[in-house]
Protein backbone atom coordinates (compact mmCIF):
# COMPACT_ATOMS: atom_id res chain seq x y z
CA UNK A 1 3.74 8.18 -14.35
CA UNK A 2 0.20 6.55 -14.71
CA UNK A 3 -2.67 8.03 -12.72
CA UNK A 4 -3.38 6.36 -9.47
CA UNK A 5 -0.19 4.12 -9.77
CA UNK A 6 1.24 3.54 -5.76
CA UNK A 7 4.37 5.72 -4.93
CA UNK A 8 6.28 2.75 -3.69
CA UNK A 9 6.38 -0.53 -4.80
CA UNK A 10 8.85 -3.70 -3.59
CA UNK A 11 8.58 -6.24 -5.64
CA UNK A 12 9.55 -8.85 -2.80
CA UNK A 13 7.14 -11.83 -2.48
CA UNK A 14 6.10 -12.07 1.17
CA UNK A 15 3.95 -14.75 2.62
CA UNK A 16 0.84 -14.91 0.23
CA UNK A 17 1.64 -11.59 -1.07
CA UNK A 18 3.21 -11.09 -4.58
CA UNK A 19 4.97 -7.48 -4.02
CA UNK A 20 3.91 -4.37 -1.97
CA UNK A 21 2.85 -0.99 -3.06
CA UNK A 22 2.66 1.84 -1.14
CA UNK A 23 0.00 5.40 -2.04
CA UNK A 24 2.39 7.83 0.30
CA UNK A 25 -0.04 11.13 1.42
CA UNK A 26 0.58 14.11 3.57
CA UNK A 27 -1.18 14.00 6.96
CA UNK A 28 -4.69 14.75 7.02
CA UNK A 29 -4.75 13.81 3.14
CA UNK A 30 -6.64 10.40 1.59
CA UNK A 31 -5.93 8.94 -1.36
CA UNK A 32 -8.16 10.05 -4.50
CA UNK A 33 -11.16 7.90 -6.07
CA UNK A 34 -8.69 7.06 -8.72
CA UNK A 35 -5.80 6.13 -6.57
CA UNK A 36 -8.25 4.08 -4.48
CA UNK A 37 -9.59 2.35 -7.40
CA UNK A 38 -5.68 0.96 -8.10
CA UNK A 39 -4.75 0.33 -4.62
CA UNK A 40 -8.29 -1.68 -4.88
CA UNK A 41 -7.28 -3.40 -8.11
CA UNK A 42 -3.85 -4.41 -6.84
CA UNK A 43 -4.82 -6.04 -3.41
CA UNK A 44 -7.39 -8.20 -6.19
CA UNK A 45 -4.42 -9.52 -7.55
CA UNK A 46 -2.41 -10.41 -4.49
CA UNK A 47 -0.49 -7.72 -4.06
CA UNK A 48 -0.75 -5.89 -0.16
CA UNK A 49 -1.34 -2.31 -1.18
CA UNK A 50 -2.13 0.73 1.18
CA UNK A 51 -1.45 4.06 1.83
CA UNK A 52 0.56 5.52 4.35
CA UNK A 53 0.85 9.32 5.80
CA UNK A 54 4.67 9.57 7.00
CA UNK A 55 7.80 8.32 6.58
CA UNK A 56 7.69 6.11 10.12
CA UNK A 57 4.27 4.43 9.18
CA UNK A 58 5.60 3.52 5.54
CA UNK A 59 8.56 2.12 7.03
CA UNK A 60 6.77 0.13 10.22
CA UNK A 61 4.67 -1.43 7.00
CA UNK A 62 7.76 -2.17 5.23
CA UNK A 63 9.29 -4.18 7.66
CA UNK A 64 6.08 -5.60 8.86
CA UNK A 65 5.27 -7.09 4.96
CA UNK A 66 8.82 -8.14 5.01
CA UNK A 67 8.28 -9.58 8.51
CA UNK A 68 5.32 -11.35 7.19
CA UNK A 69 2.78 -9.44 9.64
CA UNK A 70 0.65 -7.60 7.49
CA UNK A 71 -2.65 -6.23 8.30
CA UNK A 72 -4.89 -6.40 5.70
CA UNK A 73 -7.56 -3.94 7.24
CA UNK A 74 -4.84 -1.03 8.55
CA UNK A 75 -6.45 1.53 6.64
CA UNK A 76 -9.70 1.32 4.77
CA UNK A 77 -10.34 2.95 0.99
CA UNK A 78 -12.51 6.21 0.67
C-alpha cells in the first residue's frame, strides 16, 4: 500500500464524479498531512474523496454518492 492512498475506493461513476474513495479513521482521529494531500489530489481530478469516522457514516456516503447526493463540503481537510 502507497502512503496516503484512501481505504476505500468504488470505482462507480456517479453524477460528475469519476469513482469514490474513502480515508476511514477512528473517532476523534483526522486524516494525516499526507493523506490529506491525496484525498486533495483526487477530488482535483474528479473523483469525490473524504474521510469518514465509522462504519454508519461511510456507508450513509456510500449510498448517498451512489444516490447522486453528495456533499462536497461534509468534512473539510486539516
Amino acid at each position: 500500500m502507497l502512503a496516503g492512498i484512501p481505504d476505500l475506493m468504488l470505482p462507480q461513476r456517479s453524477g460528475a464524479y469519476s469513482g469514490l474513495f474513502i480515508e476511514m479513521k477512528q473517532k476523534d482521529n483526522r486524516p494525516t498531512t499526507t493523506q490529506a494531500d491525496m484525498l486533495l489530489a483526487l477530488r482535483q481530478n474528479n473523483y469525490a474523496a473524504f474521510w469518514c469516522d465509522s462504519f454508519e457514516d461511510a456507508q450513509h456516503l456510500i449510498v448517498n454518492y451512489l444516490k447522486g447526493k453528495i456533499d462536497d463540503n461534509r468534512n473539510t481537510l486539516p
